[in-house]
N, C-alpha and C. Protein backbone atom coordinates (compact mmCIF):
# COMPACT_ATOMS: atom_id res chain seq x y z
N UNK A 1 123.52 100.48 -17.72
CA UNK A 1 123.58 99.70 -16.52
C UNK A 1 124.86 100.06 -15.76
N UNK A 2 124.62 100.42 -13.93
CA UNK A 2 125.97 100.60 -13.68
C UNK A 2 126.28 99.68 -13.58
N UNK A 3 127.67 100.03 -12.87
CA UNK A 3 128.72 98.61 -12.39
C UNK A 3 128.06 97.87 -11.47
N UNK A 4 127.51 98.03 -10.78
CA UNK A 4 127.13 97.91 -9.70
C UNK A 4 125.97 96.78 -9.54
N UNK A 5 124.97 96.73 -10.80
CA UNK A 5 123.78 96.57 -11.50
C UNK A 5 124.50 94.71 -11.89
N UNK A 6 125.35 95.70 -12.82
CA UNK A 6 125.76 94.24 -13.64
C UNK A 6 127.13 93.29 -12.79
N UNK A 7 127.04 94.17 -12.07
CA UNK A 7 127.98 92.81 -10.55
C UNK A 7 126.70 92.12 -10.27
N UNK A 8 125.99 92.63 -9.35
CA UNK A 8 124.95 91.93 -9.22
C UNK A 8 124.23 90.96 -9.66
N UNK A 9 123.91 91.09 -11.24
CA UNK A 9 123.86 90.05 -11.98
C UNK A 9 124.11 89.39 -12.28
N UNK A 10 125.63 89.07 -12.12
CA UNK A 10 126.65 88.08 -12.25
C UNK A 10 126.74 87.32 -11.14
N UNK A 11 126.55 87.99 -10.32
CA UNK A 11 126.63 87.02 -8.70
C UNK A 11 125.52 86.46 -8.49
N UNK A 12 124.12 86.77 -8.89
CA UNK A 12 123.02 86.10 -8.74
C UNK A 12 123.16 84.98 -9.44
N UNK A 13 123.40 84.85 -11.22
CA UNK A 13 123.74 83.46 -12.08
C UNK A 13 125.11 82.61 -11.34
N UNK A 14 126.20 83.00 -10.72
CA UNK A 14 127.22 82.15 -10.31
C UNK A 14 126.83 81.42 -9.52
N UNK A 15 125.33 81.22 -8.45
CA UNK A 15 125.21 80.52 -8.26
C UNK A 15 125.51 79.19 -8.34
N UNK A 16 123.97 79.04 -9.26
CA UNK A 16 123.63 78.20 -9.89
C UNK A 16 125.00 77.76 -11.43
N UNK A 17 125.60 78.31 -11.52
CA UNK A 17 126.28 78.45 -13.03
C UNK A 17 127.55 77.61 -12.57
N UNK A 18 128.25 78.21 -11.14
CA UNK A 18 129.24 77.30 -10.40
C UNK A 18 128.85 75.84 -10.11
N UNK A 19 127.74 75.65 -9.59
CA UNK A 19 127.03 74.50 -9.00
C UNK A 19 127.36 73.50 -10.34
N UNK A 20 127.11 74.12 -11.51
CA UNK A 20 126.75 73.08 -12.78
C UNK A 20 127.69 72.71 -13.40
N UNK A 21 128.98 73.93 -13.49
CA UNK A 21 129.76 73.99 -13.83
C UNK A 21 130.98 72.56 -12.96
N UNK A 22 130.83 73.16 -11.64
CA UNK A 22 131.89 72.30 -10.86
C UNK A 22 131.65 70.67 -10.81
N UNK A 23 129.70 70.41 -11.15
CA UNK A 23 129.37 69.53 -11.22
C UNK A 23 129.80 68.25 -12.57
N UNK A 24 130.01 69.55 -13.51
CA UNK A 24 130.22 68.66 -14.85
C UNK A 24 131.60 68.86 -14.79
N UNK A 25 132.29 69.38 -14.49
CA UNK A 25 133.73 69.51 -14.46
C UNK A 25 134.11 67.83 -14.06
N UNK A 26 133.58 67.65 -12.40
CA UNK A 26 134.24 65.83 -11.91
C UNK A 26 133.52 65.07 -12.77
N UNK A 27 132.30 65.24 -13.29
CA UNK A 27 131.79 64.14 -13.91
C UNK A 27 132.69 63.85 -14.95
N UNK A 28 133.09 64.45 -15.54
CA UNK A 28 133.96 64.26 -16.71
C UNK A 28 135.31 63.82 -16.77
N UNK A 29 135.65 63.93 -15.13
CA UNK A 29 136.74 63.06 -15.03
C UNK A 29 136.43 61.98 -14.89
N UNK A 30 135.12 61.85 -13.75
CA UNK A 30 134.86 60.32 -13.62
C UNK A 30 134.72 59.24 -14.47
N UNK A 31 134.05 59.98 -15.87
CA UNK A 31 133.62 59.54 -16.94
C UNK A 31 134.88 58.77 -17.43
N UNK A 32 135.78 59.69 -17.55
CA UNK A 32 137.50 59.65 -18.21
C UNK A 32 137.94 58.61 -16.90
N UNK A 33 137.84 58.53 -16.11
CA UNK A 33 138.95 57.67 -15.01
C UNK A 33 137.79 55.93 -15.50
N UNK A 34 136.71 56.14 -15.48
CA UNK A 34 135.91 54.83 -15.81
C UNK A 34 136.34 54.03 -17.04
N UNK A 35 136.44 54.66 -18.45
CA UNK A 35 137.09 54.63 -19.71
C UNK A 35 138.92 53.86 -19.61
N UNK A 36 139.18 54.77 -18.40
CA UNK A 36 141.14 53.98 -18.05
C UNK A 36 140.88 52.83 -17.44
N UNK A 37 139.76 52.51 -16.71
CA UNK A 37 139.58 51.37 -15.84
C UNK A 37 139.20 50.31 -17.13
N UNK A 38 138.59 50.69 -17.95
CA UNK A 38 137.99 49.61 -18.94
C UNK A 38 139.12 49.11 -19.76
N UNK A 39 140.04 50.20 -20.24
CA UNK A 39 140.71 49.56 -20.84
C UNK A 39 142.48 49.09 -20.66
N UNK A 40 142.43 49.40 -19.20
CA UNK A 40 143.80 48.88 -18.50
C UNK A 40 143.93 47.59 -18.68
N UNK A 41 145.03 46.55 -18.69
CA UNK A 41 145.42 45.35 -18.61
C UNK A 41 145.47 44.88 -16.95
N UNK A 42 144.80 43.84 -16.63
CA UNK A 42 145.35 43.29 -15.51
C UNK A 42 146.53 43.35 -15.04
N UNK A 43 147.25 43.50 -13.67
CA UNK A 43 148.26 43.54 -13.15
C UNK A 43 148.59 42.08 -12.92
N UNK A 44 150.08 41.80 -13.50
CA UNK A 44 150.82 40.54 -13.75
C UNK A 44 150.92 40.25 -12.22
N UNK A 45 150.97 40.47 -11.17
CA UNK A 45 151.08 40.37 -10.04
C UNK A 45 149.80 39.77 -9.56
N UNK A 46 148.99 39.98 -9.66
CA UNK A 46 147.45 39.95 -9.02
C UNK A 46 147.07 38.25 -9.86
N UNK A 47 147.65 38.30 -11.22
CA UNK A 47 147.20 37.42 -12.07
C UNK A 47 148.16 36.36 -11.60
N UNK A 48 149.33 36.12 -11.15
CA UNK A 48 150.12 35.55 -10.83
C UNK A 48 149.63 34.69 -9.19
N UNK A 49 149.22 35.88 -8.53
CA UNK A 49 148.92 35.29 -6.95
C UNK A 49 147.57 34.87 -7.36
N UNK A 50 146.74 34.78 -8.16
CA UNK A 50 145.50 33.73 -8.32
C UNK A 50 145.35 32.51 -9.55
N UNK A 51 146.86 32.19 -9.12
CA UNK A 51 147.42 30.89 -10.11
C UNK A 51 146.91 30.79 -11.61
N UNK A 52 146.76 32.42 -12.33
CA UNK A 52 147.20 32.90 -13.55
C UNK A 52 147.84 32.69 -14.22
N UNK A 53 149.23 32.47 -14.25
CA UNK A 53 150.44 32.48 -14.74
C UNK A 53 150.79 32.38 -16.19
N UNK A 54 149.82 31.77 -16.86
CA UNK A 54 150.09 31.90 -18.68
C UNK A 54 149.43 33.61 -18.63
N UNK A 55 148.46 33.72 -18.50
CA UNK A 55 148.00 34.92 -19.03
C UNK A 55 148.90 36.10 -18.42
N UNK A 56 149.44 35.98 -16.76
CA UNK A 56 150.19 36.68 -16.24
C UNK A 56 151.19 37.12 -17.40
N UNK A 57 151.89 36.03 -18.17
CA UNK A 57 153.39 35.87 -18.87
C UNK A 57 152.64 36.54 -20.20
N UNK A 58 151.57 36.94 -20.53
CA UNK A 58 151.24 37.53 -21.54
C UNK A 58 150.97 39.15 -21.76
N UNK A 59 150.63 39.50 -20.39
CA UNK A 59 150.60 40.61 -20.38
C UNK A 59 151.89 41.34 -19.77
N UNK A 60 152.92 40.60 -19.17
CA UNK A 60 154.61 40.94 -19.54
C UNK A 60 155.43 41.07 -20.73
N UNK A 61 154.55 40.53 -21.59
CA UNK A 61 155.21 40.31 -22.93
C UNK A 61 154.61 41.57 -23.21
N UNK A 62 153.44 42.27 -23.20
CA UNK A 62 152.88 43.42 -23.41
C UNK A 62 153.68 44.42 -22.75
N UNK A 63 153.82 44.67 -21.58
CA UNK A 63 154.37 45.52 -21.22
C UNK A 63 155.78 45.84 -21.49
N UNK A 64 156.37 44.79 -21.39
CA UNK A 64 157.42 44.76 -21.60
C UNK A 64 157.95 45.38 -23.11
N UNK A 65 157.22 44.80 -23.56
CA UNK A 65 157.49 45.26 -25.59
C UNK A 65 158.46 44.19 -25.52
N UNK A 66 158.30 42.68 -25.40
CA UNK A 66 158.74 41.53 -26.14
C UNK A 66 158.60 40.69 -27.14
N UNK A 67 158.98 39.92 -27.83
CA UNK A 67 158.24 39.00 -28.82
C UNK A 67 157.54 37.96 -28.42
N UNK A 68 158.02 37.31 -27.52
CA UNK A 68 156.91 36.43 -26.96
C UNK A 68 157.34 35.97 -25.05
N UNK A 69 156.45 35.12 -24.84
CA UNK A 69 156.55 34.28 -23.52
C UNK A 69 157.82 33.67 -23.28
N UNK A 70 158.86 33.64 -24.10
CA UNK A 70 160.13 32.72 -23.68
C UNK A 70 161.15 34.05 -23.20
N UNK A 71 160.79 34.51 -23.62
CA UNK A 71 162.23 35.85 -23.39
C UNK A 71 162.29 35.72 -22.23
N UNK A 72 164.05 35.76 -21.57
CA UNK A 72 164.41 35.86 -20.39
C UNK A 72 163.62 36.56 -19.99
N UNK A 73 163.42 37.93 -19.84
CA UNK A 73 162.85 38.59 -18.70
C UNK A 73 161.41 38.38 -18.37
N UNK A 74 160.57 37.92 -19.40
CA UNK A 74 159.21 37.82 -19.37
C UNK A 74 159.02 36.29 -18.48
N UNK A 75 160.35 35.52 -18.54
CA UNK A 75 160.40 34.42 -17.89
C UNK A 75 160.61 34.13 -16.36
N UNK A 76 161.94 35.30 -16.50
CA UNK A 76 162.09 35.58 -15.13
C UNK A 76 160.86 36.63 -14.13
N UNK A 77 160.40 37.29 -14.42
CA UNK A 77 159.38 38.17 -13.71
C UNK A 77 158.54 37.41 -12.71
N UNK A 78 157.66 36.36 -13.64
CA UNK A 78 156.75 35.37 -12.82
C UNK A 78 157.25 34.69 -11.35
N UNK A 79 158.61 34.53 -11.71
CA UNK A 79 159.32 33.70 -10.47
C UNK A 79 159.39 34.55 -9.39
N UNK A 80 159.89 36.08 -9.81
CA UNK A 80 160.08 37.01 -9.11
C UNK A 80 158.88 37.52 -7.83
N UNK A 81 158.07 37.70 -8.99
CA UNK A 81 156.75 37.75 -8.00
C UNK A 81 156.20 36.66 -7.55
N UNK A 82 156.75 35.43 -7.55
CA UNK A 82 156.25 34.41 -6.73
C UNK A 82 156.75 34.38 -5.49
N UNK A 83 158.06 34.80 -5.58
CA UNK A 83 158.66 34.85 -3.98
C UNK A 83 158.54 36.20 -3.87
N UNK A 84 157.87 37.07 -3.86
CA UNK A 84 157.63 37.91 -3.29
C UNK A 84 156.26 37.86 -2.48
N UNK A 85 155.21 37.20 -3.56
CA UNK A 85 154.17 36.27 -2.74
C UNK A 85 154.29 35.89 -1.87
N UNK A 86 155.23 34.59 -1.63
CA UNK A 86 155.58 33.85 -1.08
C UNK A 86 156.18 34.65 0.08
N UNK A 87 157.01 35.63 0.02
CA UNK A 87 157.52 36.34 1.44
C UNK A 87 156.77 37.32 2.27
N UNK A 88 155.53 37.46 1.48
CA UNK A 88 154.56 38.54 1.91
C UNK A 88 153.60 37.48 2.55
N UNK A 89 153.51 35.71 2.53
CA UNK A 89 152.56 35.48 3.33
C UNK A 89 153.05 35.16 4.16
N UNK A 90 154.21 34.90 4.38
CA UNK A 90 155.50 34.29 5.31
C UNK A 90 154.70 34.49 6.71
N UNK A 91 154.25 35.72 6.82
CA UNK A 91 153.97 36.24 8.36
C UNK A 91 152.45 36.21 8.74
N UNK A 92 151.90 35.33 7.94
CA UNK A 92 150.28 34.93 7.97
C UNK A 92 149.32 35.68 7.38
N UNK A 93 148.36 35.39 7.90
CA UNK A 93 147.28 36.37 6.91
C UNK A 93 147.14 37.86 7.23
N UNK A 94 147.29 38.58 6.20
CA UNK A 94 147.17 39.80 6.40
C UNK A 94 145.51 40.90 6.66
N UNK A 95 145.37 41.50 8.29
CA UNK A 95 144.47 42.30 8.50
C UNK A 95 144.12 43.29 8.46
N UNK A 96 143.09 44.49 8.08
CA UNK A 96 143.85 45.50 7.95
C UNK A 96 143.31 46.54 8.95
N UNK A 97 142.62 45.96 9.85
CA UNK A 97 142.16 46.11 11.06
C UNK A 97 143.50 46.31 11.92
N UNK A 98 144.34 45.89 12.04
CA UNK A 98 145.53 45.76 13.06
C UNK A 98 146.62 47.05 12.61
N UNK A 99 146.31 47.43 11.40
CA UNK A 99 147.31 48.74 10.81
C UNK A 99 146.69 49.54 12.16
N UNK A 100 145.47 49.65 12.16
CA UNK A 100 145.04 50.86 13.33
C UNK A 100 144.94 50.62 14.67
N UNK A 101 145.62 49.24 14.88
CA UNK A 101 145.78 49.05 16.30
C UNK A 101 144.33 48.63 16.87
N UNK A 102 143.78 48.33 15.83
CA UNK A 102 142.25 47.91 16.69
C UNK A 102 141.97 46.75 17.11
N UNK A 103 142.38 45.67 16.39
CA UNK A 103 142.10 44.57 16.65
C UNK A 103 143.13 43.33 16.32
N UNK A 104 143.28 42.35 16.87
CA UNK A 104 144.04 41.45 16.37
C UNK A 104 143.72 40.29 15.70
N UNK A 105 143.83 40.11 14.71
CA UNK A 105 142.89 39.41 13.62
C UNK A 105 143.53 38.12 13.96
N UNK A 106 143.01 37.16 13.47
CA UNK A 106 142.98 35.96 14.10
C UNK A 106 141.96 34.42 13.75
């Protein structure tokens, strides 16, 4: 077979071979990014602004690598992100229509 023969042949299968290839390539991240989603912990923040706050102080103790819910810092955090809450609604409800200048929410 020349060179020529067996280029050819190769470019006819890359088709299809790329197509399947590139296809299972993202799936397999997606697969893998779905798997991180399952087994991530809630964000102490999110759990905090929907009047959470024990479970919030539990998964600080996790992150943190503490012994429990009393430790200063696992104590102090919650407060932290409360006024940060608290200063982020300061200026009303947030739209996200108005980032693009489209509309003024209301």
């Amino acid at each position: 077979m020349t060179p020529a023969c067996r280029l050819s042949a190769i470019t006819a299968l890359s088709g299809l071979s790329n197509l399947i290839v590139g296809k299972g390539f993202q799936a397999v991240f997606a697969f893998l990014l779905l798997l991180q989603v399952i087994v991530l912990l809630d964000s102490p923040r999110w759990l905090v602004a929907h009047g959470r706050n024990e479970e919030g102080a539990r998964i600080l103790v996790q992150l943190e690598d503490r012994d429990s819910t009393n430790h200063p810092d696992v104590v102090e955090q919650p407060k932290e992100i409360q006024v940060s809450l608290e200063r982020e609604s300061a200026g009303g409800k947030f739209c996200t229509l108005t980032l693009f200048g489209m509309l003024a929410c209301g």
